[in-house]
PDB file of N, CA and C in Angstrom:
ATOM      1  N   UNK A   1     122.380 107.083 100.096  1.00  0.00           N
ATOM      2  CA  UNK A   1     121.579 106.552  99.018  1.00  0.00           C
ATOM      3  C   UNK A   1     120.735 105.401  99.569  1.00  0.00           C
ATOM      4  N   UNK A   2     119.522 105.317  99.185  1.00  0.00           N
ATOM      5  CA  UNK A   2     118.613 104.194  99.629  1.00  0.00           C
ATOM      6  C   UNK A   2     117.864 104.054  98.463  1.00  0.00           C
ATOM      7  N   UNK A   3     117.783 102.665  97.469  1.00  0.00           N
ATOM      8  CA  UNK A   3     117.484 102.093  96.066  1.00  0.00           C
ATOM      9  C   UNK A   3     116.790 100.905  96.412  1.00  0.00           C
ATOM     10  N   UNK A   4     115.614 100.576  95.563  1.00  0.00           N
ATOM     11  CA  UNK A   4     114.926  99.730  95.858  1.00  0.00           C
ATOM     12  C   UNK A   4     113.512  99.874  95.947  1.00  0.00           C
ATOM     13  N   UNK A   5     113.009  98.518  96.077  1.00  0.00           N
ATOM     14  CA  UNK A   5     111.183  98.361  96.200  1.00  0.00           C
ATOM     15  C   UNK A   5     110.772  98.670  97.084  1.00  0.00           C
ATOM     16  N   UNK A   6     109.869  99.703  97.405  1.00  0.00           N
ATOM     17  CA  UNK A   6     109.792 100.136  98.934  1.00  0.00           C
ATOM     18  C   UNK A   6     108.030  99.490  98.921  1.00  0.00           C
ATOM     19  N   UNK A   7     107.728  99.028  97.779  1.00  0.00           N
ATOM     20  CA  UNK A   7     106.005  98.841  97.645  1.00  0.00           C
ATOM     21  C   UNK A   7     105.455  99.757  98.002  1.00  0.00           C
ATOM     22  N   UNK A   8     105.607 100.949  98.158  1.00  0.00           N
ATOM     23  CA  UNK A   8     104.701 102.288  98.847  1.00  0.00           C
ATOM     24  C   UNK A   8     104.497 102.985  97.372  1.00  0.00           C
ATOM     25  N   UNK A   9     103.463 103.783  97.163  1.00  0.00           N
ATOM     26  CA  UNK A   9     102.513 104.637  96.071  1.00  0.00           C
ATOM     27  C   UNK A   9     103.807 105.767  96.638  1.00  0.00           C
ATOM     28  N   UNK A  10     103.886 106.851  95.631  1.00  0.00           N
ATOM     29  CA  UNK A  10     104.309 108.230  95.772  1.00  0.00           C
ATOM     30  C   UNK A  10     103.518 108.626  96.643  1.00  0.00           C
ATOM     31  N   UNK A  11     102.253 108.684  97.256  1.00  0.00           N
ATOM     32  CA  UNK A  11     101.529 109.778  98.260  1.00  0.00           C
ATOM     33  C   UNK A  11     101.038 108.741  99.200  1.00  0.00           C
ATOM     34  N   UNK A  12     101.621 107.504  99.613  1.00  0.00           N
ATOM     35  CA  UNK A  12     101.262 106.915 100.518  1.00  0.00           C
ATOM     36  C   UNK A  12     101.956 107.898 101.973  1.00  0.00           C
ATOM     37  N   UNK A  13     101.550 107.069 102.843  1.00  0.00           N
ATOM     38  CA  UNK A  13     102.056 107.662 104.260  1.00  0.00           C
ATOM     39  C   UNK A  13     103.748 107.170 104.286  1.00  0.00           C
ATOM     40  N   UNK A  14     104.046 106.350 103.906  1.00  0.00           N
ATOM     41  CA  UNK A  14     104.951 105.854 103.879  1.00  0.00           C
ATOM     42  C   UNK A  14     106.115 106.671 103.527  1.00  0.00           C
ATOM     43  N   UNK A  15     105.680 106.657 101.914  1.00  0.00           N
ATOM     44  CA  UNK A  15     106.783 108.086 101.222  1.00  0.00           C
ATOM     45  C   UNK A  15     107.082 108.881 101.845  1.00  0.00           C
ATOM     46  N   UNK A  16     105.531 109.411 102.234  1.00  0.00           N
ATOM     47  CA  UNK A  16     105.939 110.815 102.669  1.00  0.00           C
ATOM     48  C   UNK A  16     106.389 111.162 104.167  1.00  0.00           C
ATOM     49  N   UNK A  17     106.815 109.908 104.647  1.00  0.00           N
ATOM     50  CA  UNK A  17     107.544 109.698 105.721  1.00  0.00           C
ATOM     51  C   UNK A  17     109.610 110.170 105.528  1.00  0.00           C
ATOM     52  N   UNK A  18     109.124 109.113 103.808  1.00  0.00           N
ATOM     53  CA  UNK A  18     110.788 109.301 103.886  1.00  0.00           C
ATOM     54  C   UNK A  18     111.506 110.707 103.129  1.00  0.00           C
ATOM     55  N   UNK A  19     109.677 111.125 102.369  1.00  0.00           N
ATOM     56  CA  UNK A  19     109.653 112.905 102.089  1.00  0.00           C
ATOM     57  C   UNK A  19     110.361 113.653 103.184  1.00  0.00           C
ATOM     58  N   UNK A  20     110.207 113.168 103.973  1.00  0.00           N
ATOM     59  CA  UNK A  20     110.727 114.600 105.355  1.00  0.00           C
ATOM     60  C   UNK A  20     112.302 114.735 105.066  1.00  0.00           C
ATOM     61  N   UNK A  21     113.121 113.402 104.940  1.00  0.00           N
ATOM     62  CA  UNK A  21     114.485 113.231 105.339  1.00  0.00           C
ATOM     63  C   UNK A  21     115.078 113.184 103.377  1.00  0.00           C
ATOM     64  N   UNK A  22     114.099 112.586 102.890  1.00  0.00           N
ATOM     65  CA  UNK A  22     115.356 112.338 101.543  1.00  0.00           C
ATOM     66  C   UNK A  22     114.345 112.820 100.840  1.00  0.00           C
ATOM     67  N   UNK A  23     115.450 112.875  99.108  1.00  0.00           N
ATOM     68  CA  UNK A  23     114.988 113.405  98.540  1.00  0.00           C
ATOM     69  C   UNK A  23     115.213 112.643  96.959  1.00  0.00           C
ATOM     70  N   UNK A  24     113.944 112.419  96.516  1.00  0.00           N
ATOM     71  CA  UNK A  24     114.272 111.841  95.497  1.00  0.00           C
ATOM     72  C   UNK A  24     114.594 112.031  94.039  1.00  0.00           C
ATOM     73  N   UNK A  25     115.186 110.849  93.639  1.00  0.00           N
ATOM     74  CA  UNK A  25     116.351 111.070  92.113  1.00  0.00           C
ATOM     75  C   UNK A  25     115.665 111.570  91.135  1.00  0.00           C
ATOM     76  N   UNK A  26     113.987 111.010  90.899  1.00  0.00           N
ATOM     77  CA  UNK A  26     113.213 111.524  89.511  1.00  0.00           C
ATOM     78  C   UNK A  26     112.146 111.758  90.550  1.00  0.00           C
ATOM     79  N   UNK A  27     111.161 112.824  90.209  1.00  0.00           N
ATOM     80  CA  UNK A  27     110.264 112.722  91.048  1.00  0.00           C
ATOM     81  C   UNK A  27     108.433 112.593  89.976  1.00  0.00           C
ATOM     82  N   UNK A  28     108.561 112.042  88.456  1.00  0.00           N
ATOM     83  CA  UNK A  28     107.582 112.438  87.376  1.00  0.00           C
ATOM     84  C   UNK A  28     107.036 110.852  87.952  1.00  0.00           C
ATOM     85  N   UNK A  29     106.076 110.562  87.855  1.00  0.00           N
ATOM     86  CA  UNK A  29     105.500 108.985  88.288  1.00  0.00           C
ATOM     87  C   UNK A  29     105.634 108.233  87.208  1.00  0.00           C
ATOM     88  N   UNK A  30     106.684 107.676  86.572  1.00  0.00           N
ATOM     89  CA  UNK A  30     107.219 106.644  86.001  1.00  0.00           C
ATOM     90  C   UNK A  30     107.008 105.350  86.318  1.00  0.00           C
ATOM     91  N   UNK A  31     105.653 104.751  86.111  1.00  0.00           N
ATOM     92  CA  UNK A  31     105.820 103.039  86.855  1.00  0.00           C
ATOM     93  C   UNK A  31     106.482 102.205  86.175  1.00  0.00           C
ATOM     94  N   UNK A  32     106.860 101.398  87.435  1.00  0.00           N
ATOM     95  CA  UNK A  32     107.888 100.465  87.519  1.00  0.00           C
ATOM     96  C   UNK A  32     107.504  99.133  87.403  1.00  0.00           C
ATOM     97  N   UNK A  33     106.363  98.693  87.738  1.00  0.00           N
ATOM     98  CA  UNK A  33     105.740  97.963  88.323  1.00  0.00           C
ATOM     99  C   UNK A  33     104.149  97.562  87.826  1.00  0.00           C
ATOM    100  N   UNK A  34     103.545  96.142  86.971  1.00  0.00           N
ATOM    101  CA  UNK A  34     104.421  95.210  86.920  1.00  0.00           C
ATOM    102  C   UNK A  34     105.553  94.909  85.625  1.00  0.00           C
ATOM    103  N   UNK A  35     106.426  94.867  85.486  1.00  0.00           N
ATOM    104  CA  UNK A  35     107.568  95.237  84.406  1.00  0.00           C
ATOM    105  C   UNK A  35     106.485  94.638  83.308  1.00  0.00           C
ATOM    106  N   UNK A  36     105.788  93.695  82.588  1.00  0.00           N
ATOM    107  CA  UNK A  36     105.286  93.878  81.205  1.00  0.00           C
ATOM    108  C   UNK A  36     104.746  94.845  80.926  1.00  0.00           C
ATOM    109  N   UNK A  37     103.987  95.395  81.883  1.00  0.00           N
ATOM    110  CA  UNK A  37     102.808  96.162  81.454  1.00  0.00           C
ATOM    111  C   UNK A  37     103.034  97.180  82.685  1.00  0.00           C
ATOM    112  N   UNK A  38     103.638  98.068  83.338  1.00  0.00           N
ATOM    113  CA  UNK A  38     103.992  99.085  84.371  1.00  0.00           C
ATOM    114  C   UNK A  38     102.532 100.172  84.347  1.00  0.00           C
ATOM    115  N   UNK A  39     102.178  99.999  85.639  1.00  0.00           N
ATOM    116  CA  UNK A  39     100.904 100.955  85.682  1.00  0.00           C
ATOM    117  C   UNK A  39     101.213 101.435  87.319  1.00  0.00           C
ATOM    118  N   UNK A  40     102.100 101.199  88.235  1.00  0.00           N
ATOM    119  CA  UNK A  40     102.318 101.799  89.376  1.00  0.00           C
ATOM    120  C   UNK A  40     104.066 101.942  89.805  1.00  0.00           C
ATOM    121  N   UNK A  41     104.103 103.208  90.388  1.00  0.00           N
ATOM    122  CA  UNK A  41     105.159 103.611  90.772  1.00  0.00           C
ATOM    123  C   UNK A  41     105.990 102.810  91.981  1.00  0.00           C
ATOM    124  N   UNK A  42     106.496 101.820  92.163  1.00  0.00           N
ATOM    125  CA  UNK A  42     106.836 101.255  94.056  1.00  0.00           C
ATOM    126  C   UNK A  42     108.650 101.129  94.169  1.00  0.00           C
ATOM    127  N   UNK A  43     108.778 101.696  93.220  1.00  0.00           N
ATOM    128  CA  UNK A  43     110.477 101.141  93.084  1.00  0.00           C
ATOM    129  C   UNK A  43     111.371 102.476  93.074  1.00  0.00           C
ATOM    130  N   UNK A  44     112.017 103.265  94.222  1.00  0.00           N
ATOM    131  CA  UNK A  44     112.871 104.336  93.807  1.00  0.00           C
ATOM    132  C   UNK A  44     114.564 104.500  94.588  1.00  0.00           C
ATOM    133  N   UNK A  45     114.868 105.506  94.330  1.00  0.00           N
ATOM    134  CA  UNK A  45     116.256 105.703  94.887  1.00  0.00           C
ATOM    135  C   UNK A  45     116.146 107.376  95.465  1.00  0.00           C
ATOM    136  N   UNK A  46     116.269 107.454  96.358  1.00  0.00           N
ATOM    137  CA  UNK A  46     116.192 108.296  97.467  1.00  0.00           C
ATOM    138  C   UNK A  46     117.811 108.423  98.006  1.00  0.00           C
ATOM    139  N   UNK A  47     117.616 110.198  98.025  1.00  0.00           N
ATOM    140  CA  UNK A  47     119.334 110.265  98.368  1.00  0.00           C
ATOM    141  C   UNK A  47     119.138 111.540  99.418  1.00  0.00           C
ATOM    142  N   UNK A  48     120.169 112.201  99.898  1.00  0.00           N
ATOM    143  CA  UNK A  48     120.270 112.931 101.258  1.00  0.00           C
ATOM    144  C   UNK A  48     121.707 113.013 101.177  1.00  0.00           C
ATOM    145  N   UNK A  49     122.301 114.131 102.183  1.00  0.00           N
ATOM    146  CA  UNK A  49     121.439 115.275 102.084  1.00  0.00           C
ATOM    147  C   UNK A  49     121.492 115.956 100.558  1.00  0.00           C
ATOM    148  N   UNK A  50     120.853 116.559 100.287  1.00  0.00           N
ATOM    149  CA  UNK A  50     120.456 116.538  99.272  1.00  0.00           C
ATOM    150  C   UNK A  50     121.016 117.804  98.963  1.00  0.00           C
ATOM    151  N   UNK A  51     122.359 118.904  99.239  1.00  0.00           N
ATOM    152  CA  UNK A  51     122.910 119.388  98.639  1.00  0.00           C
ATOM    153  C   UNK A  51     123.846 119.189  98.681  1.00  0.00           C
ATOM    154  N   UNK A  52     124.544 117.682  99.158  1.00  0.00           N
ATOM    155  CA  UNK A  52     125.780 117.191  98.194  1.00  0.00           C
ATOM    156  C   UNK A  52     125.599 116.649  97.712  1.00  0.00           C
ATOM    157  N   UNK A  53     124.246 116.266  96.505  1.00  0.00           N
ATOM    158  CA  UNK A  53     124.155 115.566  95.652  1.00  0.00           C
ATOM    159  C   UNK A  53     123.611 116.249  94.240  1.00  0.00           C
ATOM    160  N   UNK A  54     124.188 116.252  93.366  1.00  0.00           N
ATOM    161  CA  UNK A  54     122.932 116.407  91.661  1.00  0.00           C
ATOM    162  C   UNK A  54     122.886 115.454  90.866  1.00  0.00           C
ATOM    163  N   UNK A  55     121.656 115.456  90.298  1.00  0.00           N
ATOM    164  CA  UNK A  55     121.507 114.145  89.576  1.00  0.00           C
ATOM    165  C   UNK A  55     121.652 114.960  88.053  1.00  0.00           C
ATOM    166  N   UNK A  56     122.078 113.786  87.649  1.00  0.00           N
ATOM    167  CA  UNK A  56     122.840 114.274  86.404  1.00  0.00           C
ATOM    168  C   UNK A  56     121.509 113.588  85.358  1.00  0.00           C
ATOM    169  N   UNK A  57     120.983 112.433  85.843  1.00  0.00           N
ATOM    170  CA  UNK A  57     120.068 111.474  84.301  1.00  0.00           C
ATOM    171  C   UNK A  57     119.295 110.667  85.603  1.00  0.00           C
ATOM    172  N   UNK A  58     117.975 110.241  85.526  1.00  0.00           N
ATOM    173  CA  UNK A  58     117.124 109.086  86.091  1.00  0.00           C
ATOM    174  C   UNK A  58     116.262 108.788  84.812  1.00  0.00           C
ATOM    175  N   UNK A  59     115.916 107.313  84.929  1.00  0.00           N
ATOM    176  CA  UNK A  59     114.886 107.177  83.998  1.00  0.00           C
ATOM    177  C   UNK A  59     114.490 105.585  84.497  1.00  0.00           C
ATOM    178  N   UNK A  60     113.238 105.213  84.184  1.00  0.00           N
ATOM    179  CA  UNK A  60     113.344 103.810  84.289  1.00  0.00           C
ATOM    180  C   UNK A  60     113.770 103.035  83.099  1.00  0.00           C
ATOM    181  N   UNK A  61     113.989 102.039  82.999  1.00  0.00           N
ATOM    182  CA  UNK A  61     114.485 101.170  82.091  1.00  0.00           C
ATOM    183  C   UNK A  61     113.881  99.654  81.218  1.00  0.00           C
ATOM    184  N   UNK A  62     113.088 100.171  80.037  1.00  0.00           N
ATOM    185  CA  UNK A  62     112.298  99.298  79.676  1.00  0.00           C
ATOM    186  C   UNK A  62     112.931  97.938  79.323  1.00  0.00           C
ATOM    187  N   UNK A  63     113.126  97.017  80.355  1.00  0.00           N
ATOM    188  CA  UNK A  63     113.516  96.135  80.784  1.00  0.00           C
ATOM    189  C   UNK A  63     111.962  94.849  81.094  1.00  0.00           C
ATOM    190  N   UNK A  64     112.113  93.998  80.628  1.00  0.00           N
ATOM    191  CA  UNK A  64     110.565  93.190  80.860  1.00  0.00           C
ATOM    192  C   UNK A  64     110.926  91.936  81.271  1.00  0.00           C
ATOM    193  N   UNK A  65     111.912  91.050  81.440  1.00  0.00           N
ATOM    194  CA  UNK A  65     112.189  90.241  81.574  1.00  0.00           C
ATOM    195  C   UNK A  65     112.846  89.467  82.579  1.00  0.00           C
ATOM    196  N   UNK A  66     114.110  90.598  83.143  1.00  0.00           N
ATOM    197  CA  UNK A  66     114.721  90.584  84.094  1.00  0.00           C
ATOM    198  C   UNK A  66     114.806  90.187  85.666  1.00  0.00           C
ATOM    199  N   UNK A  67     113.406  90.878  85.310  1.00  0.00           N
ATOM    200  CA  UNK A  67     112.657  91.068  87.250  1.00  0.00           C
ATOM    201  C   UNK A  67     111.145  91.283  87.292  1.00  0.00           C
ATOM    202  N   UNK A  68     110.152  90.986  87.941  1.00  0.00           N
ATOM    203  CA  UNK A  68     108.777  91.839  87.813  1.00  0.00           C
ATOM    204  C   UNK A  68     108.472  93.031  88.312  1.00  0.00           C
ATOM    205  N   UNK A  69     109.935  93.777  88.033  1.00  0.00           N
ATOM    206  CA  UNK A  69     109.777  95.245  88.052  1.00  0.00           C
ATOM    207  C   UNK A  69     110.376  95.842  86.935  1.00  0.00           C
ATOM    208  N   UNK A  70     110.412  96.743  86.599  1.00  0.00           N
ATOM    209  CA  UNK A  70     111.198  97.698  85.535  1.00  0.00           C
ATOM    210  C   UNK A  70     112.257  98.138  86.368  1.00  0.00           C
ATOM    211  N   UNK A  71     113.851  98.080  85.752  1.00  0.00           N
ATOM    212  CA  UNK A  71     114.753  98.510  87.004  1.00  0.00           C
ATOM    213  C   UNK A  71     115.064  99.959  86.628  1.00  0.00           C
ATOM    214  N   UNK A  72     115.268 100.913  87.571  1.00  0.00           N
ATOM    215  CA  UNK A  72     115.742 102.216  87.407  1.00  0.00           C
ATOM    216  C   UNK A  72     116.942 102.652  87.339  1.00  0.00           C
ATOM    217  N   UNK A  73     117.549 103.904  87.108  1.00  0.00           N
ATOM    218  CA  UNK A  73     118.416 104.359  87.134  1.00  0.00           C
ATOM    219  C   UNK A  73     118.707 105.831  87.040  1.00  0.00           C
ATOM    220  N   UNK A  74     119.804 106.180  88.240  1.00  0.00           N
ATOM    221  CA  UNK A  74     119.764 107.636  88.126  1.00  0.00           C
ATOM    222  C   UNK A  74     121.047 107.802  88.370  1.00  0.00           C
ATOM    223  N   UNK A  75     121.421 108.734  87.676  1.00  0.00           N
ATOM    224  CA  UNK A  75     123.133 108.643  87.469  1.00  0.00           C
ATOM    225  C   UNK A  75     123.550 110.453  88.396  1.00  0.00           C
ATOM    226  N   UNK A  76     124.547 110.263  89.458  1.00  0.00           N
ATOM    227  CA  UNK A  76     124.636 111.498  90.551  1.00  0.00           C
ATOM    228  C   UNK A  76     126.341 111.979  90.202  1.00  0.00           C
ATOM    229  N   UNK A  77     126.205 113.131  90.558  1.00  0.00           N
ATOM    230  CA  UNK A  77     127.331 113.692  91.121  1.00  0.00           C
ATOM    231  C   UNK A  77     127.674 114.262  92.623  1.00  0.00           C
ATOM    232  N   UNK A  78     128.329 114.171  92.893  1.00  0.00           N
ATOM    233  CA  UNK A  78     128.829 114.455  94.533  1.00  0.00           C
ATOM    234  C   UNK A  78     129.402 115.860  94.462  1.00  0.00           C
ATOM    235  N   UNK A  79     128.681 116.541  95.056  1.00  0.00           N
ATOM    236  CA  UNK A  79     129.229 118.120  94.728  1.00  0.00           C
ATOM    237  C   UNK A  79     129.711 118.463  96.313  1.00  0.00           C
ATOM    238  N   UNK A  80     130.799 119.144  95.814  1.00  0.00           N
ATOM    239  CA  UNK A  80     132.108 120.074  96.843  1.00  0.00           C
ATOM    240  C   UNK A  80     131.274 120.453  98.690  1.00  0.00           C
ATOM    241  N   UNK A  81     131.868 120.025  99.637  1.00  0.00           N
ATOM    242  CA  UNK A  81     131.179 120.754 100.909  1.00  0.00           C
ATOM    243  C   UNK A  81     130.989 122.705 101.049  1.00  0.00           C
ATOM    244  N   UNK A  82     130.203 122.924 101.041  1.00  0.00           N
ATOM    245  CA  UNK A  82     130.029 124.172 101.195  1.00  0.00           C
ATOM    246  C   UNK A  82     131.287 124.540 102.511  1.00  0.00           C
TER     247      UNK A  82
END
């Protein structure tokens, strides 16, 4: 699991760096960012490998106060080794 502000856009070079290896919890562009008023995506949780994992719920969390981000959440299950 890797959670957090990565400041990178969904189609920056960046992402789609960590596109190759993980795979992320929500993938709909939900911004996060800046929490009053959210108009960009920079905040996610990225997991691997990605078939011992299902996500059960992600959403962001209209939260305004907290942080100057909106905080997320995605709730997983750990599924059986093949």
């Amino acid at each position: 699991m890797l959670a957090g502000d990565l400041n990178a856009l969904p189609e920056s070079e960046t992402m789609q760096v960590f596109y190759r290896d993980w795979k992320e919890s929500f993938s709909e562009n939900a911004p996060t960012y800046p929490a009053k008023e959210p108009n960009v995506k920079i905040d996610y949780i990225l997991f691997k490998p990605a078939n011992r994992w299902r996500v059960l719920e992600s959403k962001v969390i209209e939260e305004k106060t907290a942080s100057d981000h909106r905080p997320i959440l995605s709730v997983f299950e750990l599924l059986k080794p093949n």
